[in-house]
C-alpha atoms as a PDB file:
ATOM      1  CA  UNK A   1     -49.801 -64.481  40.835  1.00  0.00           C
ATOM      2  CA  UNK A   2     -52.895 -62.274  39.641  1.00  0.00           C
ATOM      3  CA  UNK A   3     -50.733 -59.279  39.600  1.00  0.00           C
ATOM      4  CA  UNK A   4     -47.737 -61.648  37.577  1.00  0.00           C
ATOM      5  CA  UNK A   5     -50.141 -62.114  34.796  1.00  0.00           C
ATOM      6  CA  UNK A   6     -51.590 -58.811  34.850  1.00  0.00           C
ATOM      7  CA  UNK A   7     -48.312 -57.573  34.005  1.00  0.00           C
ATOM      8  CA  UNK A   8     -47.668 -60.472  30.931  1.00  0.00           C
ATOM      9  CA  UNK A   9     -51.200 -59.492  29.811  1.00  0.00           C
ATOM     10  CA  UNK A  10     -50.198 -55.822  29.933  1.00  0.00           C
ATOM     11  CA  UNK A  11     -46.637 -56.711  27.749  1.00  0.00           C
ATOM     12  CA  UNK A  12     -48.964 -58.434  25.273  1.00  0.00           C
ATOM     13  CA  UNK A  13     -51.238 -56.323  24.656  1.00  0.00           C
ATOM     14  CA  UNK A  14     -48.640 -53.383  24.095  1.00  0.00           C
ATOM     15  CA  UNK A  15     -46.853 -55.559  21.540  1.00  0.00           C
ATOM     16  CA  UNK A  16     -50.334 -56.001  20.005  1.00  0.00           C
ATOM     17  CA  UNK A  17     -51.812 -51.862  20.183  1.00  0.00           C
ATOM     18  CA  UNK A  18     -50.808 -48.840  21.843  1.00  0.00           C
ATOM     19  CA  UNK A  19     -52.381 -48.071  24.921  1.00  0.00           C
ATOM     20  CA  UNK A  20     -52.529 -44.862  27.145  1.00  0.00           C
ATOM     21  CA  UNK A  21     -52.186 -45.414  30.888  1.00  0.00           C
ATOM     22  CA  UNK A  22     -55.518 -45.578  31.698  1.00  0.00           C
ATOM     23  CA  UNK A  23     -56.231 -47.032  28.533  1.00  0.00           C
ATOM     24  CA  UNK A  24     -54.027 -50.320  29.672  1.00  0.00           C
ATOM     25  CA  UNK A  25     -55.621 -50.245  32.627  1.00  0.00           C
ATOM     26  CA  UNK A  26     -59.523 -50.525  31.578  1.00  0.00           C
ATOM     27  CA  UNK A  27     -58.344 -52.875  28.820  1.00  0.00           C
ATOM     28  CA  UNK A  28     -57.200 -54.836  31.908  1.00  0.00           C
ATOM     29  CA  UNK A  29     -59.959 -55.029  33.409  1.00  0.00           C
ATOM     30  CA  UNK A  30     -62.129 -55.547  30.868  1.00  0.00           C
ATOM     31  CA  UNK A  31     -60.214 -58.840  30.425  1.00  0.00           C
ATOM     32  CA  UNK A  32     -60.885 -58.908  34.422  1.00  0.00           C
ATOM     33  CA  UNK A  33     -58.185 -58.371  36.349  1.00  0.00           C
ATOM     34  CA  UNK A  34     -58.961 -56.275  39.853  1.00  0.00           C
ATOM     35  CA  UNK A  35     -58.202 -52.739  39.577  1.00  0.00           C
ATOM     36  CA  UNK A  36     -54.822 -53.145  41.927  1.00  0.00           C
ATOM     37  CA  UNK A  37     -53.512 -55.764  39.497  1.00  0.00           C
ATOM     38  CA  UNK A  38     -54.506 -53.991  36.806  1.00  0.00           C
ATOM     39  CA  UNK A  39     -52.403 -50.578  37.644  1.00  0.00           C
ATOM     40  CA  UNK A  40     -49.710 -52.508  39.155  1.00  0.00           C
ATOM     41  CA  UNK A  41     -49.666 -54.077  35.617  1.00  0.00           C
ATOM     42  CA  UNK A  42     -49.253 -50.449  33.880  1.00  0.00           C
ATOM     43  CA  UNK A  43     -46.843 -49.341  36.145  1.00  0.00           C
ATOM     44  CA  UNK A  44     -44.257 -51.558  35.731  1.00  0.00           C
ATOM     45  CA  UNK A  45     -44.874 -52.654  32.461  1.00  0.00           C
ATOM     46  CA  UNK A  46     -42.186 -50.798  31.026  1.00  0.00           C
ATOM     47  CA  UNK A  47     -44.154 -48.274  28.704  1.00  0.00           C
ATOM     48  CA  UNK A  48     -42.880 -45.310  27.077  1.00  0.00           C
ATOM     49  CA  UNK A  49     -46.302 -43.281  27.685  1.00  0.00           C
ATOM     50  CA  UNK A  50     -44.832 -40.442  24.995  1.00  0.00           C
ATOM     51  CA  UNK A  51     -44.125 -43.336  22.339  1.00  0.00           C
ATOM     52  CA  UNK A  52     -47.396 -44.776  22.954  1.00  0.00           C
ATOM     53  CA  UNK A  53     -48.934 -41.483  22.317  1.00  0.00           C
ATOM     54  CA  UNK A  54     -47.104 -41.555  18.874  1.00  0.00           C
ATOM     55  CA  UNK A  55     -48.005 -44.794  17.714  1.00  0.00           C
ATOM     56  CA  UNK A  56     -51.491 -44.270  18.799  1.00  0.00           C
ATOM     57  CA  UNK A  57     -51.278 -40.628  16.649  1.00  0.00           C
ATOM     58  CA  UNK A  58     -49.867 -42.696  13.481  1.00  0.00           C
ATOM     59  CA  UNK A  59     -52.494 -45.588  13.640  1.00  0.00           C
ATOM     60  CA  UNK A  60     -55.338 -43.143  13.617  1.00  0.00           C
ATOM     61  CA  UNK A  61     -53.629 -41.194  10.750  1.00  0.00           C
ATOM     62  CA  UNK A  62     -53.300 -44.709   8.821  1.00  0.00           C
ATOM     63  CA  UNK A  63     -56.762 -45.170   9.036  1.00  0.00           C
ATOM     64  CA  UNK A  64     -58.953 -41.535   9.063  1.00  0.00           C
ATOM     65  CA  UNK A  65     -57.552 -38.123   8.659  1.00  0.00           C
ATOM     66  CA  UNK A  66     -57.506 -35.961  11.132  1.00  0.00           C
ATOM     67  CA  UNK A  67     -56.472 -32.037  11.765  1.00  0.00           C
ATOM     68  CA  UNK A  68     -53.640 -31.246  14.804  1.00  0.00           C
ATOM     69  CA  UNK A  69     -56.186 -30.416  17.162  1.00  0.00           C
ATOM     70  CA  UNK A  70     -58.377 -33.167  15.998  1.00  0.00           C
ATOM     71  CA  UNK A  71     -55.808 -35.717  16.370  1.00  0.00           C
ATOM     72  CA  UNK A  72     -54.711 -34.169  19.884  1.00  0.00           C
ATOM     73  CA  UNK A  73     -58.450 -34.277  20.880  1.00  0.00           C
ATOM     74  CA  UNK A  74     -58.610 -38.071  20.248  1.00  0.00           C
ATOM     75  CA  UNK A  75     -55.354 -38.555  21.939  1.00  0.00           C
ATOM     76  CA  UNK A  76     -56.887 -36.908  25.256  1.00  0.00           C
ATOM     77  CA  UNK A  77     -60.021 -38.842  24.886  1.00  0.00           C
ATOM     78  CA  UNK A  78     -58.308 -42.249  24.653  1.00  0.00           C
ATOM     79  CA  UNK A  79     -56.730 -40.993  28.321  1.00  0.00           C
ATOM     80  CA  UNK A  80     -53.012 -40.091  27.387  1.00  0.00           C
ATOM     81  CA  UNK A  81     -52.037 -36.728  29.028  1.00  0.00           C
ATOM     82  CA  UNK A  82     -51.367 -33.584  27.490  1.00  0.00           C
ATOM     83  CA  UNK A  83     -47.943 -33.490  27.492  1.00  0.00           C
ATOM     84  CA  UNK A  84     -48.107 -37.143  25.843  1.00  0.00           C
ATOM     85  CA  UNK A  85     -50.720 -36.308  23.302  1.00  0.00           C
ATOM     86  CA  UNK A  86     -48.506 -33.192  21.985  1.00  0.00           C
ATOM     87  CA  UNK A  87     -45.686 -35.295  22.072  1.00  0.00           C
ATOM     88  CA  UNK A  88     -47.603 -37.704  19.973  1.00  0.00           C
ATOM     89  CA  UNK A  89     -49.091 -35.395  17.156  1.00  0.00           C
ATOM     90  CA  UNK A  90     -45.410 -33.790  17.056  1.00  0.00           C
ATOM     91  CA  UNK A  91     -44.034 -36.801  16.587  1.00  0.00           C
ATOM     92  CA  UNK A  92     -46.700 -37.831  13.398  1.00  0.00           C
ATOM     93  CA  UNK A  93     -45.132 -34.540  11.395  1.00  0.00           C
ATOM     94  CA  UNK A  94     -47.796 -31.988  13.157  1.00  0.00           C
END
């Protein structure tokens, strides 16, 4: 059951913000879910890591401007890979 409704909190709160990963997964347990529920939760939660990446790159760019490697640098930070941050600030016209 704990692991059922770690994985409807993890579908809502994708339909609310994009997450990284990891991201999802502290968010998870900051609304305290274990760890194991938690990244059973992000891994078969259906997320496109890569189009999270991008629609994490376009709300920053909505809201603060930021150069390529700036935007890439924030991308890392909030825990998305490299391959998904580039993906990301490609996908924002960078």
């Amino acid at each position: 059951l704990a692991q059922k409704n770690a994985l409807a909190k993890a579908q809502q709160d994708l339909k609310t913000m994009p997450f990284s990963y990891e991201g999802l997964v502290k968010q998870l347990e900051y609304e305290k879910f274990s760890e194991e529920d938690a990244r059973f939760a992000a891994e078969n939660c259906g997320a496109n890591w890569n189009e999270q990446a991008a629609k994490k790159a376009k709300q920053y760019l909505q809201s603060m401007s930021f150069s390529r490697e700036g935007l890439k640098n924030q991308l890392l930070y909030e825990k998305f890979t490299e391959e998904q941050a580039e993906y990301g600030v490609t996908q924002v016209g960078y």
